[in-house]
C-alpha atoms as a PDB file:
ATOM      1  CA  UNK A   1      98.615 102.610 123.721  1.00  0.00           C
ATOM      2  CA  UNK A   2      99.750 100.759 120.801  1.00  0.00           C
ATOM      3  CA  UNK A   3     103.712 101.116 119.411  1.00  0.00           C
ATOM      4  CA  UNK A   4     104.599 101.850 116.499  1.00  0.00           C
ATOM      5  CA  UNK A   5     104.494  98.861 114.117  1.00  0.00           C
ATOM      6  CA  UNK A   6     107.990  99.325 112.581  1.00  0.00           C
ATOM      7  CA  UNK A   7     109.622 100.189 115.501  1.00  0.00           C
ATOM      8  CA  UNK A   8     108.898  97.012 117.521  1.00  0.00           C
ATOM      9  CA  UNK A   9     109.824  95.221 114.296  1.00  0.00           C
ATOM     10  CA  UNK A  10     112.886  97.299 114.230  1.00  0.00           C
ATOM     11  CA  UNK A  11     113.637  96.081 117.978  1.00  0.00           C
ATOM     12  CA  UNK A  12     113.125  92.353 117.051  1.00  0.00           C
ATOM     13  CA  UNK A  13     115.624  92.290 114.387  1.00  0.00           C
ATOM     14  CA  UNK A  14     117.924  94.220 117.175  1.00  0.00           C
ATOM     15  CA  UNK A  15     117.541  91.291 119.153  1.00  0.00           C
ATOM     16  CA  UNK A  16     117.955  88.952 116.483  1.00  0.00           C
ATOM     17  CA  UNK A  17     121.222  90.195 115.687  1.00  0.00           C
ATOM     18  CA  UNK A  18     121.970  90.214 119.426  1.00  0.00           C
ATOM     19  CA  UNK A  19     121.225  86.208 119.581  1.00  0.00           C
ATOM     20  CA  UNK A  20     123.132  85.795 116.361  1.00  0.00           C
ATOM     21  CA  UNK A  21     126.020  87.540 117.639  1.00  0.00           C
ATOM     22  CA  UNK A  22     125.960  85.304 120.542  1.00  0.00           C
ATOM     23  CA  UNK A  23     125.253  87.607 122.741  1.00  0.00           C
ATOM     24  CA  UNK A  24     122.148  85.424 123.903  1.00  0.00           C
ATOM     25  CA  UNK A  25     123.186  82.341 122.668  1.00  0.00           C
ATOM     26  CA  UNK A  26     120.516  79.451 122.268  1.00  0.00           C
ATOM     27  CA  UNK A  27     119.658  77.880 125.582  1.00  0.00           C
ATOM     28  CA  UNK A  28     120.229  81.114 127.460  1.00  0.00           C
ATOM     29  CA  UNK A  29     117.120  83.822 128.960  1.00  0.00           C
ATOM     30  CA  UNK A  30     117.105  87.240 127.377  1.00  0.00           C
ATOM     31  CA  UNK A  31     117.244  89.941 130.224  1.00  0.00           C
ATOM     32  CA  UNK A  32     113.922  91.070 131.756  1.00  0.00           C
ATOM     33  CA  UNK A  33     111.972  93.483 129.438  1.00  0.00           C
ATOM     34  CA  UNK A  34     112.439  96.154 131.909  1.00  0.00           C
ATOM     35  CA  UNK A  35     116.154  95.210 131.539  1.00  0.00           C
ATOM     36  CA  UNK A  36     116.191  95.084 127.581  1.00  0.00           C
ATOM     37  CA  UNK A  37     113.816  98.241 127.496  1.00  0.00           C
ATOM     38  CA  UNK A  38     116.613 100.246 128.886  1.00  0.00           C
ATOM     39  CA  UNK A  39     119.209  98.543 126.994  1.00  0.00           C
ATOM     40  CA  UNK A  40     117.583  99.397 123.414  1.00  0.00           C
ATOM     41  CA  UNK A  41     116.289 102.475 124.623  1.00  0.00           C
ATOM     42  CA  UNK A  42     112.431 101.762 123.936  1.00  0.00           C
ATOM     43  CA  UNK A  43     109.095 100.740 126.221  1.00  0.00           C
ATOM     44  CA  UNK A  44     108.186  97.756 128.153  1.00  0.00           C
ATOM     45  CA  UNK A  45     105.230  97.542 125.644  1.00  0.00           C
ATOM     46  CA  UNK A  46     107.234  98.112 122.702  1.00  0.00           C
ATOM     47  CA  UNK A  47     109.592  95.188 124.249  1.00  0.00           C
ATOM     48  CA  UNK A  48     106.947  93.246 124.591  1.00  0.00           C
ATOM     49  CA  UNK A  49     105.671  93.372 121.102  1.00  0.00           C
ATOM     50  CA  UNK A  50     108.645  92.510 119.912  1.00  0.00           C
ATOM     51  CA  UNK A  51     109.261  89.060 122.070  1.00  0.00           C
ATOM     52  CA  UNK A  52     105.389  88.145 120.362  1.00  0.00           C
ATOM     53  CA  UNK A  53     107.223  88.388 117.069  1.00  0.00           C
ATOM     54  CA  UNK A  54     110.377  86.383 117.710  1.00  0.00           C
ATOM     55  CA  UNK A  55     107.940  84.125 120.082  1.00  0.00           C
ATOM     56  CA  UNK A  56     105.625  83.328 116.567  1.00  0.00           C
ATOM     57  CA  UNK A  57     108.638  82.912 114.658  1.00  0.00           C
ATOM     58  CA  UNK A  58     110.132  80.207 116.401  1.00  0.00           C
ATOM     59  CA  UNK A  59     113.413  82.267 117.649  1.00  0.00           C
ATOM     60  CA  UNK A  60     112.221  82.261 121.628  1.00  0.00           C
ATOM     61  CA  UNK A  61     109.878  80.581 123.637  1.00  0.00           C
ATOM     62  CA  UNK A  62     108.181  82.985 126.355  1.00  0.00           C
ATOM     63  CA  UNK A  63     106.742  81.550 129.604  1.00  0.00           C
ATOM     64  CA  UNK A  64     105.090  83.175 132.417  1.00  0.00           C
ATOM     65  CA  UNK A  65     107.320  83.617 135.639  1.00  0.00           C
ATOM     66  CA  UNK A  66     110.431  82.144 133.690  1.00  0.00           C
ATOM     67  CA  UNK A  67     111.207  85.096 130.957  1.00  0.00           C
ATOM     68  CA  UNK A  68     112.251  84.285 127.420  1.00  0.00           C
ATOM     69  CA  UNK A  69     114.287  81.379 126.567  1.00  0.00           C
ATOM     70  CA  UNK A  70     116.222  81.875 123.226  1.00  0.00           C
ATOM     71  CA  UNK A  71     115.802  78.792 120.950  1.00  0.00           C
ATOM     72  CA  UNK A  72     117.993  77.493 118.374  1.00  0.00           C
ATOM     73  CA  UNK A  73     117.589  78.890 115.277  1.00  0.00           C
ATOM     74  CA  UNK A  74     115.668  77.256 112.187  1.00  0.00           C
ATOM     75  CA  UNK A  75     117.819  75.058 109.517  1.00  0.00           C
ATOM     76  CA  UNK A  76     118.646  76.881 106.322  1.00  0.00           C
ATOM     77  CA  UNK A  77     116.940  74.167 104.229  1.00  0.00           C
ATOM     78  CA  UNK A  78     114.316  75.356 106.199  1.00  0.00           C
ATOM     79  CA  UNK A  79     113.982  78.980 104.393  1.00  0.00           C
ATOM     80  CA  UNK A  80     110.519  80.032 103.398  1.00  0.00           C
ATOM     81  CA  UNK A  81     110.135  80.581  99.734  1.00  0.00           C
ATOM     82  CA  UNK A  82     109.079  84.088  98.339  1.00  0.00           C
ATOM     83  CA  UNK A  83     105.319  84.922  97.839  1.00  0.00           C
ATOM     84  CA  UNK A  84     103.029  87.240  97.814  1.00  0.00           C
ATOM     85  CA  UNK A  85     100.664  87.890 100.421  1.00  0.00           C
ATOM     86  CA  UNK A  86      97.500  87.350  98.214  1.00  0.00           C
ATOM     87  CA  UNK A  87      98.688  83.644  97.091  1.00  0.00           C
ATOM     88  CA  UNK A  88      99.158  82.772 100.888  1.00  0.00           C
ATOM     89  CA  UNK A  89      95.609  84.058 101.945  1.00  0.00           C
ATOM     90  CA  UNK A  90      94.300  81.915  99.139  1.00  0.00           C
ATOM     91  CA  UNK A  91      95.988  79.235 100.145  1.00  0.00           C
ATOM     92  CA  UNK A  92      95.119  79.830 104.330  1.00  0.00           C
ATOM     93  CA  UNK A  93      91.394  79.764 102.614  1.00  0.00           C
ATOM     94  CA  UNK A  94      91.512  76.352 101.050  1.00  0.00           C
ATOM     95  CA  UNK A  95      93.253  74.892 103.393  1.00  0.00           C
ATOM     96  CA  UNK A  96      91.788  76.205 106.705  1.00  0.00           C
ATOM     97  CA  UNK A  97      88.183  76.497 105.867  1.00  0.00           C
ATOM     98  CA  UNK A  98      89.082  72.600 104.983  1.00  0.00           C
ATOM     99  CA  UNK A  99      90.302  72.291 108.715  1.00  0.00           C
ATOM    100  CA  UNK A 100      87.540  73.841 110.031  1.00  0.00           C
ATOM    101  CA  UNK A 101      84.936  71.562 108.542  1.00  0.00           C
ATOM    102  CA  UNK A 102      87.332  68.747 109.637  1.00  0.00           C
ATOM    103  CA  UNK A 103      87.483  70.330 113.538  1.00  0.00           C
ATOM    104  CA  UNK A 104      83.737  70.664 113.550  1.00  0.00           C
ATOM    105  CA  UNK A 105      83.765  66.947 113.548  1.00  0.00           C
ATOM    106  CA  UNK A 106      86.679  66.370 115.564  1.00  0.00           C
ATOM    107  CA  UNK A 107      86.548  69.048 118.344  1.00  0.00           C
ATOM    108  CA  UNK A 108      85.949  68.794 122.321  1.00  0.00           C
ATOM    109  CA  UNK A 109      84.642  71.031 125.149  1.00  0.00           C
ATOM    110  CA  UNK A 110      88.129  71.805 126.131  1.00  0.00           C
ATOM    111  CA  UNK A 111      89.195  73.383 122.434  1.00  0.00           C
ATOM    112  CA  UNK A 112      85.588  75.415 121.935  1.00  0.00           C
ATOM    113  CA  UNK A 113      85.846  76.985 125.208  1.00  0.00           C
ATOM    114  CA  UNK A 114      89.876  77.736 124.382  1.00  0.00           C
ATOM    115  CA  UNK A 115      88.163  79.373 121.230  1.00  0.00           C
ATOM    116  CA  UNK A 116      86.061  81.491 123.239  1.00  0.00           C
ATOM    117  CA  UNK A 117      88.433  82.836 125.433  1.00  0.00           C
ATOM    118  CA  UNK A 118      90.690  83.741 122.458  1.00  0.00           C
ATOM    119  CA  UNK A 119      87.809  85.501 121.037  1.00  0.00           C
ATOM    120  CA  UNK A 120      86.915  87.271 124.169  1.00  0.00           C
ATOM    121  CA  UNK A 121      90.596  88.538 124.338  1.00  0.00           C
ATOM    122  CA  UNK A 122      90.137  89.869 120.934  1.00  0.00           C
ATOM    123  CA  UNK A 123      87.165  91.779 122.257  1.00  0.00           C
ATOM    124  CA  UNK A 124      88.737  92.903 125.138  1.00  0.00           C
ATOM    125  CA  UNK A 125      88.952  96.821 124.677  1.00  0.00           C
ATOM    126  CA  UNK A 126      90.934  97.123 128.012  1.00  0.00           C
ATOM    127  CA  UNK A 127      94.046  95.650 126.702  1.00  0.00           C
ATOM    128  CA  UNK A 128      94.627  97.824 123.916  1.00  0.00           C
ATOM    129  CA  UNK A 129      97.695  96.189 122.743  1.00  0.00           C
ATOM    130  CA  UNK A 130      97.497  95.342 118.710  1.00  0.00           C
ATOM    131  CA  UNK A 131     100.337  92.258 119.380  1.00  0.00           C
ATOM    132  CA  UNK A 132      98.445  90.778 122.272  1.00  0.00           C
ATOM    133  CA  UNK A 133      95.188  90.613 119.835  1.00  0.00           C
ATOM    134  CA  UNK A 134      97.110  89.561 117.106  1.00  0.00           C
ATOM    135  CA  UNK A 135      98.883  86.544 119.053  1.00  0.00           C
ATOM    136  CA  UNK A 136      95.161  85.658 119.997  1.00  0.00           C
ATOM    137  CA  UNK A 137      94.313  85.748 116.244  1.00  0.00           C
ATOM    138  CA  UNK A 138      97.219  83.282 115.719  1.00  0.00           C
ATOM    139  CA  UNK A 139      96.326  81.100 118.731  1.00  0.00           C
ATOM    140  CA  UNK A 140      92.559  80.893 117.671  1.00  0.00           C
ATOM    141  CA  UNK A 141      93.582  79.750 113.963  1.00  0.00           C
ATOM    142  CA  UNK A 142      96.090  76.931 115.528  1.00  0.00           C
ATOM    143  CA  UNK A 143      93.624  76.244 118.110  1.00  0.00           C
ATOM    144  CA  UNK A 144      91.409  75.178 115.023  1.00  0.00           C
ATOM    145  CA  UNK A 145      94.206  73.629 112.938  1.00  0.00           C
ATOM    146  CA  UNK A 146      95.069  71.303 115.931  1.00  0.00           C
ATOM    147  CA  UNK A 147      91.304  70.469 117.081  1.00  0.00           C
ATOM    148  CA  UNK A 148      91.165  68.671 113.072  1.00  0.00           C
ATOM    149  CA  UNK A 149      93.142  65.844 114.751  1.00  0.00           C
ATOM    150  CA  UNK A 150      95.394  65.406 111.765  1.00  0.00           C
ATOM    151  CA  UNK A 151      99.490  65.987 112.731  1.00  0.00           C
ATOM    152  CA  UNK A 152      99.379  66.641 108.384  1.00  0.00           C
ATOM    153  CA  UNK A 153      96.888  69.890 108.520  1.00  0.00           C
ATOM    154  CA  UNK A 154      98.219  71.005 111.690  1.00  0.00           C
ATOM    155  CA  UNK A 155     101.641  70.895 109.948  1.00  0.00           C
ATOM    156  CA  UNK A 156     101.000  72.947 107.347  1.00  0.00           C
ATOM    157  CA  UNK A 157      98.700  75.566 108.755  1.00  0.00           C
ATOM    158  CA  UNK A 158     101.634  76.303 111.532  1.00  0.00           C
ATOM    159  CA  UNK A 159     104.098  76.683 108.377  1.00  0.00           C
ATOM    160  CA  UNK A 160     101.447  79.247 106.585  1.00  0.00           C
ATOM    161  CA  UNK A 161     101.703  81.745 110.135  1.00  0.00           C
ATOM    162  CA  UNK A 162     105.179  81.447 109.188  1.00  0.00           C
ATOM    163  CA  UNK A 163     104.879  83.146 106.288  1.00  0.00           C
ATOM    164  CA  UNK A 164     102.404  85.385 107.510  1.00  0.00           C
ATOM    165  CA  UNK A 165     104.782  86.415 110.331  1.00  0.00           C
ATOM    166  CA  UNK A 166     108.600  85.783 109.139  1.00  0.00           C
ATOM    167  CA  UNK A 167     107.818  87.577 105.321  1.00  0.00           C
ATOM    168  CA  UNK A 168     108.202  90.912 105.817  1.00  0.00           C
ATOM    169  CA  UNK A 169     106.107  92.292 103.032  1.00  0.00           C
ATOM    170  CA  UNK A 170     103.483  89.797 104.116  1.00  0.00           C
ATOM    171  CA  UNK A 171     103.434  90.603 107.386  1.00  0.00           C
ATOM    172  CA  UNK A 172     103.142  94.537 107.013  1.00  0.00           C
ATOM    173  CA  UNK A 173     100.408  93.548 103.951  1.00  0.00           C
ATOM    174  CA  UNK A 174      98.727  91.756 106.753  1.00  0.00           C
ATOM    175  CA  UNK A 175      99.315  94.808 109.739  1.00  0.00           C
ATOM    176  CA  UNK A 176      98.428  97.343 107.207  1.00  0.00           C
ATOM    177  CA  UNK A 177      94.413  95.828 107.649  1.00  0.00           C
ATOM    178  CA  UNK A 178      94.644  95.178 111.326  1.00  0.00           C
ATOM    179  CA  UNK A 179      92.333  98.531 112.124  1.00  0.00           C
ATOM    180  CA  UNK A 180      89.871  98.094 109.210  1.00  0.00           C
ATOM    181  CA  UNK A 181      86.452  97.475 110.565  1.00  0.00           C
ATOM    182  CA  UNK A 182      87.179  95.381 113.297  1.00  0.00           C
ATOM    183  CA  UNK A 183      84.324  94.485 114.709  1.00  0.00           C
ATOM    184  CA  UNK A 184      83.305  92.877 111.409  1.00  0.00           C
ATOM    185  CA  UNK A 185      86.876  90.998 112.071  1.00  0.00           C
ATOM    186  CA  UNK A 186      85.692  90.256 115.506  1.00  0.00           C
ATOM    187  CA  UNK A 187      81.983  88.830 114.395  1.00  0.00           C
ATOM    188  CA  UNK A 188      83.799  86.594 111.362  1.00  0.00           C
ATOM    189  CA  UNK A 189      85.655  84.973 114.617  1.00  0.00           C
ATOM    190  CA  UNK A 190      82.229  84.557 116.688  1.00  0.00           C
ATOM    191  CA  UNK A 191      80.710  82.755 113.718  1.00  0.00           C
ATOM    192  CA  UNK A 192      83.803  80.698 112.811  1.00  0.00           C
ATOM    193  CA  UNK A 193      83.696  79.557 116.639  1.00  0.00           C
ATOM    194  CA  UNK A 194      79.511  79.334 116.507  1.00  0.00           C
ATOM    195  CA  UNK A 195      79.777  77.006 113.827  1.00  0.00           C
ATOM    196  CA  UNK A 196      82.397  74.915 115.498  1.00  0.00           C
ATOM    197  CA  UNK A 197      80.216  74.620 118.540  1.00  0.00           C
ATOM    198  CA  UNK A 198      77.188  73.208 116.398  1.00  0.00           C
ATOM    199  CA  UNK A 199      79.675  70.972 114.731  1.00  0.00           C
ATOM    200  CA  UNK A 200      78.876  71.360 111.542  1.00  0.00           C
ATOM    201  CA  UNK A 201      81.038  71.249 109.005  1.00  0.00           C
ATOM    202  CA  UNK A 202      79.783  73.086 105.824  1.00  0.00           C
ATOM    203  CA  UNK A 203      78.617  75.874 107.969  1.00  0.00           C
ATOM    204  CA  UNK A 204      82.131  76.063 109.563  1.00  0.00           C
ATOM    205  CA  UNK A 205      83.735  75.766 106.238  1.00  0.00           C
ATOM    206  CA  UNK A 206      81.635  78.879 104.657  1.00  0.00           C
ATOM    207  CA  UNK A 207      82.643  80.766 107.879  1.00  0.00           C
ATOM    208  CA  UNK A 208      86.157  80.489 107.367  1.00  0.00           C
ATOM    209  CA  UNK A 209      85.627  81.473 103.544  1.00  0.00           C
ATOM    210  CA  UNK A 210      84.018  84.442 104.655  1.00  0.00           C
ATOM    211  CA  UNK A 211      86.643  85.727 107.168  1.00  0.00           C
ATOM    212  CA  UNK A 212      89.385  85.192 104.380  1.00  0.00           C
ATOM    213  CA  UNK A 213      87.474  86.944 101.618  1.00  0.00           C
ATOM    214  CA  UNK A 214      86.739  90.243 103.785  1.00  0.00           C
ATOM    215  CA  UNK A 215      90.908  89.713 104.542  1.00  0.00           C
ATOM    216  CA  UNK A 216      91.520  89.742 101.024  1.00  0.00           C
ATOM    217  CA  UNK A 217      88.563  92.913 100.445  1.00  0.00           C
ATOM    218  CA  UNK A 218      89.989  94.771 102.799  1.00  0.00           C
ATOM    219  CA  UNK A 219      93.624  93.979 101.197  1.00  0.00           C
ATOM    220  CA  UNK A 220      92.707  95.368  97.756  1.00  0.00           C
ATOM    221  CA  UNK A 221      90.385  98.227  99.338  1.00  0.00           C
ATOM    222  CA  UNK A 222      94.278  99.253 100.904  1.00  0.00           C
ATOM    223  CA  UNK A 223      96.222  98.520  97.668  1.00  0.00           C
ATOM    224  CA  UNK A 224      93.661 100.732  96.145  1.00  0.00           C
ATOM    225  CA  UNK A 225      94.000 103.517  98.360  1.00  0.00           C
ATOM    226  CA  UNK A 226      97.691 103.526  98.010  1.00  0.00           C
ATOM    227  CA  UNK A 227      97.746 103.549  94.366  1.00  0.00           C
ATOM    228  CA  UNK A 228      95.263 106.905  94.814  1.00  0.00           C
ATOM    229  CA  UNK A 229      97.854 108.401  97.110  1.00  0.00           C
ATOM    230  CA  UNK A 230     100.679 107.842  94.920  1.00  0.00           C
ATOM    231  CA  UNK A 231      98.979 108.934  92.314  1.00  0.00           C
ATOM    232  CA  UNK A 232      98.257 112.139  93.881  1.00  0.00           C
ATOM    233  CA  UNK A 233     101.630 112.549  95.190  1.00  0.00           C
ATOM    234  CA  UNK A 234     102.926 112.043  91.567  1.00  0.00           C
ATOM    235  CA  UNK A 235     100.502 114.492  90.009  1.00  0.00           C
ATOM    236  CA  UNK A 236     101.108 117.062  93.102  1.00  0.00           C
ATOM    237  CA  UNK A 237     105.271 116.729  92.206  1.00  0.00           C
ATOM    238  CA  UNK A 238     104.509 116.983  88.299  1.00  0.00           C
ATOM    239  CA  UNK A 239     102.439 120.285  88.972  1.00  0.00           C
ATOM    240  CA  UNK A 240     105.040 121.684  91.192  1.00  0.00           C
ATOM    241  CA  UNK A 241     107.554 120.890  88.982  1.00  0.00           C
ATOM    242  CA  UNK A 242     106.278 122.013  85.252  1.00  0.00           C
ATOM    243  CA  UNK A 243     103.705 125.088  86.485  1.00  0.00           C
ATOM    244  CA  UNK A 244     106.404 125.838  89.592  1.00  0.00           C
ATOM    245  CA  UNK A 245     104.290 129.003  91.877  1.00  0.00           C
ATOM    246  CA  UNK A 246     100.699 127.725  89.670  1.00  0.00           C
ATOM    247  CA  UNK A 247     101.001 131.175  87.630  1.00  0.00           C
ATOM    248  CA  UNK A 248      99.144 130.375  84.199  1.00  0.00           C
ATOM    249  CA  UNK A 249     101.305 129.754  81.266  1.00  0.00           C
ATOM    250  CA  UNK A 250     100.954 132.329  78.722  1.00  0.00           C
ATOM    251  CA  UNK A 251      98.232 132.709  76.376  1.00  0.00           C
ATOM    252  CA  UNK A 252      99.852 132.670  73.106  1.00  0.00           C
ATOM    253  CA  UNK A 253     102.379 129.698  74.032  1.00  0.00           C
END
């Protein structure tokens, strides 16, 4: 069963603050997550989540059968600027449907079949764990960026998951979609991978467009629904307030 979003992003700034009080200083292993379950007073899962947020924002580097290693943190001149999360999915569409026609030219057995078993994890029903799927979403994105054979692209596409996981109102913009339609998510994958494995670039180029435009779709389609729910909140508090028990004003008013 998936946690709560906000609480395991809750629990990763509580162990942010923990390595920046040098409690876990850099170079050192945060406890076990049985250990640091008990010690925040949350699940093993919701542990977990959290590591795969500090893991994709550089702050620890998790390997199997050694724990979590903290890692120093990021220069200051090395601060992300502000934006907002519909000006960094336009710019993941230029430049990673550019990748992707690059890759298709560039890319070996060993990186299609990595692609395939990232999309098979996102497939996987059994592991219902949101992170987990998301981390695959990252991995099959840098998996791309990297198969492009240019250290420039790669570069840059690693910096936009930065802002798409250290921005906070990006990265709940981007959460907020994660259980709209996705199997259509899932099939925008398949062909982005398909194309890749034909090599050809245009079609893996219009694949990639694809997948971002339903991202931004289903981005507005939430915006929208919002605005109809505050709306309706508003207009419920107005009626409360001005026509209090809903008795009609008087006739002759």
């Amino acid at each position: 069963m998936t946690t709560d979003k906000r609480l395991y992003n809750q629990i990763a700034r509580r162990i942010i603050a923990l390595i920046d009080d040098g409690k876990f200083p850099p170079g050192s292993r945060l406890p076990g997550e049985r250990d640091l379950a008990v010690q925040l007073g949350v699940s093993r899962v919701t542990v977990r989540e959290a590591q795969i947020a500090l893991q994709a924002q550089g702050r620890i580097e998790v390997r199997t059968g050694s724990g979590a290693k903290v890692l120093p943190a990021a220069p200051s001149n090395d601060a992300l600027p502000t934006i907002e999360a519909f000006e960094l999915t336009q710019a993941r569409t230029l430049i990673e449907s550019e990748a992707a026609a690059l890759a298709a030219t560039m890319i070996n057995d060993d990186e299609l079949a990595q692609l395939d078993l990232l999309v098979s994890k996102m497939s996987d029903d059994s592991e219902n764990d949101e992170a987990l799927h998301q981390d695959a979403d990252r991995e099959f994105h840098l998996t791309i960026a990297r198969a492009s054979k240019n250290a420039a692209i790669i570069d840059m596409i690693e910096r936009l998951w930065r802002f798409r996981t250290e921005i906070d109102e990006i990265r709940n913009a981007y959460d907020s979609i994660c259980g709209i339609s996705p199997e259509m998510r899932l099939s925008e994958h398949r062909d982005i991978a398909l194309a890749l494995r034909a090599r050809d670039p245009d079609q893996a180029r219009a694949a990639m467009r694809r997948h971002f435009a339903c991202i931004v779709e289903a981005m507005l389609s939430t915006a929208e629904q919002r605005a109809i729910e505050e709306a309706r909140r508003r207009t419920s508090e107005a009626r409360e307030r001005y026509l209090g028990n809903g008795e009609s004003a008087p006739q002759n008013a």
